[in-house]
Each structure stands twice: as structure tokens, then as C-alpha cells.
N, C-alpha and C. Protein backbone atom coordinates (compact mmCIF):
# COMPACT_ATOMS: atom_id res chain seq x y z
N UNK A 1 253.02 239.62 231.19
CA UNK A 1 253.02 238.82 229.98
C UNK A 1 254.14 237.78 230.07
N UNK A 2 253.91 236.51 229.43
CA UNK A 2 254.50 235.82 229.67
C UNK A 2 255.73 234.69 228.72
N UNK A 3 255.48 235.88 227.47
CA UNK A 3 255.73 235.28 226.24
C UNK A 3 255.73 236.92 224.76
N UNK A 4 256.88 236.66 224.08
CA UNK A 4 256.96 238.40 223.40
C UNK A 4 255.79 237.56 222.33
N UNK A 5 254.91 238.64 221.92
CA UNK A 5 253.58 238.49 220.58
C UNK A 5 254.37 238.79 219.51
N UNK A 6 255.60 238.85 219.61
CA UNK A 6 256.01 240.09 218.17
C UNK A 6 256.59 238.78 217.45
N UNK A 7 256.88 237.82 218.55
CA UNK A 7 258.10 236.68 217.76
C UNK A 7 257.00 235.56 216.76
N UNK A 8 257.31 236.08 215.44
CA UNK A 8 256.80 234.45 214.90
C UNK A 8 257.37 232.77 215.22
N UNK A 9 256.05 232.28 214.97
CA UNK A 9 256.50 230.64 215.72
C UNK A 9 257.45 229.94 214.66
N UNK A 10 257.93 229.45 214.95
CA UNK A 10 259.34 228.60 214.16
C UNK A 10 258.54 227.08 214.66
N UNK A 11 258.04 226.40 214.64
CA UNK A 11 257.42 224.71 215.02
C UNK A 11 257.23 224.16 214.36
N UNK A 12 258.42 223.10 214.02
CA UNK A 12 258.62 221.94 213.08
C UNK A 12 257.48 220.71 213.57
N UNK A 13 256.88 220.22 212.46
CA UNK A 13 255.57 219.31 212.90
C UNK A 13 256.35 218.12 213.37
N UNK A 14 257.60 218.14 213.37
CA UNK A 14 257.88 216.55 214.00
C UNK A 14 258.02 216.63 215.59
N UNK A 15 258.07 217.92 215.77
CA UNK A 15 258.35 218.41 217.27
C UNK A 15 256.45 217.82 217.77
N UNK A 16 255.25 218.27 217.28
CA UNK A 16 254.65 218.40 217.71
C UNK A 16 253.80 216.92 216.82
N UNK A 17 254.47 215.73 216.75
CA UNK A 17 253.99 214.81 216.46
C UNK A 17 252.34 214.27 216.43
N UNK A 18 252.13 214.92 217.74
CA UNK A 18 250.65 214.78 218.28
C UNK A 18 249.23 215.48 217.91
N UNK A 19 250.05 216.75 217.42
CA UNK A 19 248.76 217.61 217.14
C UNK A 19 249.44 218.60 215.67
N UNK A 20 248.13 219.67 214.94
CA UNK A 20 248.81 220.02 214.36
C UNK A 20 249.21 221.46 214.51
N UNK A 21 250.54 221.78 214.04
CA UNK A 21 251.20 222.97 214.71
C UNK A 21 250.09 224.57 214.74
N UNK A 22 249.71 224.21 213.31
CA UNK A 22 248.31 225.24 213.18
C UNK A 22 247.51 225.52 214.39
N UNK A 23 247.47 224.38 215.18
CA UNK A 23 246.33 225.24 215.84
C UNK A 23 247.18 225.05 217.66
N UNK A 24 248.14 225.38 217.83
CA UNK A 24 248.90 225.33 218.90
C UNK A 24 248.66 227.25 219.18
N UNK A 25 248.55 227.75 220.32
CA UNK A 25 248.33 228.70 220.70
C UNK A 25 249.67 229.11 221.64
N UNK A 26 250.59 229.50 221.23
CA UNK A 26 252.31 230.37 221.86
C UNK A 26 251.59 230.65 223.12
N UNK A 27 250.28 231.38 223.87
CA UNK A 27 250.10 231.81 225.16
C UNK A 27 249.71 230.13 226.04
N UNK A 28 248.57 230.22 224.90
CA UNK A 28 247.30 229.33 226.17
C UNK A 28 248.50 227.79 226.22
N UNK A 29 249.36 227.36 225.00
CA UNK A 29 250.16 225.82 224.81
C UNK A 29 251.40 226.51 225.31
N UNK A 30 251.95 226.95 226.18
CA UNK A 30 253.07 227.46 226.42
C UNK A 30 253.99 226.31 226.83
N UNK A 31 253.23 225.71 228.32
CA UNK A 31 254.21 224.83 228.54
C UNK A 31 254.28 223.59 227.52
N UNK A 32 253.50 223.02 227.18
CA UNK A 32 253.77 222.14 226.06
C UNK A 32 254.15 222.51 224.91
N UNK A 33 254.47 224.13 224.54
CA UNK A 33 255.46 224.03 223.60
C UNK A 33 256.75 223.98 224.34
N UNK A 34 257.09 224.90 225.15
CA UNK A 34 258.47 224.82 225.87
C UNK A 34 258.69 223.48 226.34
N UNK A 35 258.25 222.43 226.84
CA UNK A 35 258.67 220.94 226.69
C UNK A 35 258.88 220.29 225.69
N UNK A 36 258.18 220.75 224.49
CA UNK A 36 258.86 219.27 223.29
C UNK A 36 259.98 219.89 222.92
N UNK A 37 259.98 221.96 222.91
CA UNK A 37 261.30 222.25 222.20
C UNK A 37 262.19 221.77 223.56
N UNK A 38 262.69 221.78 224.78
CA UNK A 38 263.51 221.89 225.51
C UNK A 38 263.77 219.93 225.08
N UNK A 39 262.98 219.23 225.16
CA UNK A 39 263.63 217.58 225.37
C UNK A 39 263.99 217.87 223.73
N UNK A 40 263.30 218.23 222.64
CA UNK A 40 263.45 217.42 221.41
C UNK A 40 264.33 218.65 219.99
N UNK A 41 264.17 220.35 220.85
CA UNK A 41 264.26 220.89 219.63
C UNK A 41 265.83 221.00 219.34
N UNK A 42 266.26 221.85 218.21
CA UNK A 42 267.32 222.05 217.66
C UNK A 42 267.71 222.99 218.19
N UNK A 43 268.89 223.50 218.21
CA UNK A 43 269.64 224.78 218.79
C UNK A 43 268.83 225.96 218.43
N UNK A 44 268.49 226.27 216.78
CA UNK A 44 267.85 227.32 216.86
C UNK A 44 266.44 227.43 217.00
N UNK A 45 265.72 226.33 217.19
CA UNK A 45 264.24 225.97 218.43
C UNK A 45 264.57 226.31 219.51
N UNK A 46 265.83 226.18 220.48
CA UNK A 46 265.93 226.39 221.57
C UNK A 46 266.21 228.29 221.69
N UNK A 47 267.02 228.54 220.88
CA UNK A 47 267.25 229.97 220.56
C UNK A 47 265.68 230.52 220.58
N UNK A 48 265.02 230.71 219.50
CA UNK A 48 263.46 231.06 219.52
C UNK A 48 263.01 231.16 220.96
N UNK A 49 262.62 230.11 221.38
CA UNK A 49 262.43 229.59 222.61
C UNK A 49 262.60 230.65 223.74
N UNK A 50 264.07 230.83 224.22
CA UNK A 50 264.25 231.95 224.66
C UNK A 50 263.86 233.29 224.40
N UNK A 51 264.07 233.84 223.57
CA UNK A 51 263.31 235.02 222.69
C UNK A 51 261.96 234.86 222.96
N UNK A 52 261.27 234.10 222.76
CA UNK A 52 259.68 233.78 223.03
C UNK A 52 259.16 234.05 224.60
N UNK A 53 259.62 233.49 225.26
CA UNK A 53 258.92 232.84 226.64
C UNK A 53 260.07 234.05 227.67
N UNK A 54 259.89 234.22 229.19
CA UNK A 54 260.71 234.62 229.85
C UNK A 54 261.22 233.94 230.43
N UNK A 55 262.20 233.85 231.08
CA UNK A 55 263.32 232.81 231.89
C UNK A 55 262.22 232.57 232.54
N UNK A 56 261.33 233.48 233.78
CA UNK A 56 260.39 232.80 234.71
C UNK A 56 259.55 231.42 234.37
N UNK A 57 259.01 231.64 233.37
CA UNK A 57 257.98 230.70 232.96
C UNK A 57 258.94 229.45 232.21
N UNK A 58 260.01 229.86 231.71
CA UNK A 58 261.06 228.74 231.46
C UNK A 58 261.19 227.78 232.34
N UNK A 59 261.85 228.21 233.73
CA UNK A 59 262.26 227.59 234.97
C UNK A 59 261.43 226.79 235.37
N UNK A 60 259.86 227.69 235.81
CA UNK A 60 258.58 227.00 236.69
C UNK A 60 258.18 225.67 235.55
N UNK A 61 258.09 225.54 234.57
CA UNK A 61 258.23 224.58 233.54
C UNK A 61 258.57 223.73 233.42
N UNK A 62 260.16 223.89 233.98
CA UNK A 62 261.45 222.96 233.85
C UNK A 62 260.68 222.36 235.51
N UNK A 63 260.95 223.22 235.99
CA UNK A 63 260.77 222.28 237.55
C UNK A 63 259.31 221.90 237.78
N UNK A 64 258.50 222.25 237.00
CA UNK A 64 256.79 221.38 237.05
C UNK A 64 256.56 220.12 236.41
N UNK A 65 257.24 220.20 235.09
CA UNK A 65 257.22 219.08 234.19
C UNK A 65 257.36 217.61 234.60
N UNK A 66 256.50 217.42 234.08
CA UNK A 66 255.91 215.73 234.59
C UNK A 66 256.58 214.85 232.96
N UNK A 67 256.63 215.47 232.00
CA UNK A 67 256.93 214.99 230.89
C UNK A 67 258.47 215.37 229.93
N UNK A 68 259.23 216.29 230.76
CA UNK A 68 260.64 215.92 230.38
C UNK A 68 261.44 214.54 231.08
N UNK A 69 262.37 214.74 229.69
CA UNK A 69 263.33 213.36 230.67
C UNK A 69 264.26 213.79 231.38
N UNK A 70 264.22 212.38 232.45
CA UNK A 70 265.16 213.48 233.47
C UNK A 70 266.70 213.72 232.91
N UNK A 71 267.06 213.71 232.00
CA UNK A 71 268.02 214.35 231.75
C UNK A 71 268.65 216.13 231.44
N UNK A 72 267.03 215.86 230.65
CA UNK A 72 266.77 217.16 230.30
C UNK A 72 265.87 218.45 231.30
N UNK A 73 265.58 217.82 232.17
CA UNK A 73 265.13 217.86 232.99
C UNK A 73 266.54 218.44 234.30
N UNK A 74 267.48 217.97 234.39
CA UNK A 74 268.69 218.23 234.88
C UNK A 74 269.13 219.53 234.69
N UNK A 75 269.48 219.22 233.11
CA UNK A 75 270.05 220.39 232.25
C UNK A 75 269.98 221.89 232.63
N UNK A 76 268.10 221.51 232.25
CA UNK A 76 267.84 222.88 232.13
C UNK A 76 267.52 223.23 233.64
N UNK A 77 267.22 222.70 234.41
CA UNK A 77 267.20 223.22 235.61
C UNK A 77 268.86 224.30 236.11
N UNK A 78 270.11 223.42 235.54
CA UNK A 78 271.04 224.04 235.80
C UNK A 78 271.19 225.35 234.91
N UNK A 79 270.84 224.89 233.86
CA UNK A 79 270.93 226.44 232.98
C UNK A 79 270.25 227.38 233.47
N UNK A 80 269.32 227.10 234.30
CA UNK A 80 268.07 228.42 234.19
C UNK A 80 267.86 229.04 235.78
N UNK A 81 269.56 228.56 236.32
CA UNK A 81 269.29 229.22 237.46
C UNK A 81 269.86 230.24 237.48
């Protein structure tokens, strides 16, 4: 598993500008939730975040992502080694 079921979603609709948070799925939208929170969320989005997802699927994320900036993109690569 790749993500805890127990954690309720915390997803502010400005994070998810594009679509609406209602129908975002924590398994099947994983990496596109873990990208808008990692470039755009707040400390305790990023907190959740962790709690939610496992470092593995964090990392492969960070280093797949076609749509972080590379700043953030930097970051978390260093954090998540």
C-alpha cells in the first residue's frame, strides 16, 4: 500500500485549481496530489502529506515529476534522501 486509508484529506481548492477536490481519489491521484501539495502547499499540507503517502512513493514522485519547479524539485529531492 502506498498511502495510510485511515488519514482524512485536508485539500484546499486553491491547491487543486483545476479540478474539483471532491472527486480527487488519495490512491488512483496520488502523484498529482503529492505535486501541487509539495510546489504549492502549506506546512501543515506538507505535514498531512507525509502521514498520507510513504517516503517511497514521495521520492519516485519527486524524481519523476515533469511538473514541479525545479526548485522544488531540488528541495525535496534533498529532503527525501
Amino acid at each position: 500500500m502506498c498511502y495510510n486509508k485511515g488519514m482524512k484529506p485536508k485539500l484546499r481548492q486553491s491547491l487543486f485549481w483545476d479540478t474539483d477536490v471532491k472527486n480527487i481519489d488519495l490512491k488512483k491521484n496520488a502523484r498529482y496530489v503529492i505535486e501541487r501539495v509539495l510546489d504549492f502547499g502549506r506546512d501543515e499540507e506538507v505535514r498531512w502529506l507525509w502521514k498520507v503517502y510513504k517516503k517511497p512513493l514521495l521520492r519516485d514522485t519527486v524524481e519523476n515529476s515533469r511538473s514541479l519547479r525545479p526548485r522544488t524539485k531540488i528541495l525535496w529531492t534533498l529532503l527525501l534522501k
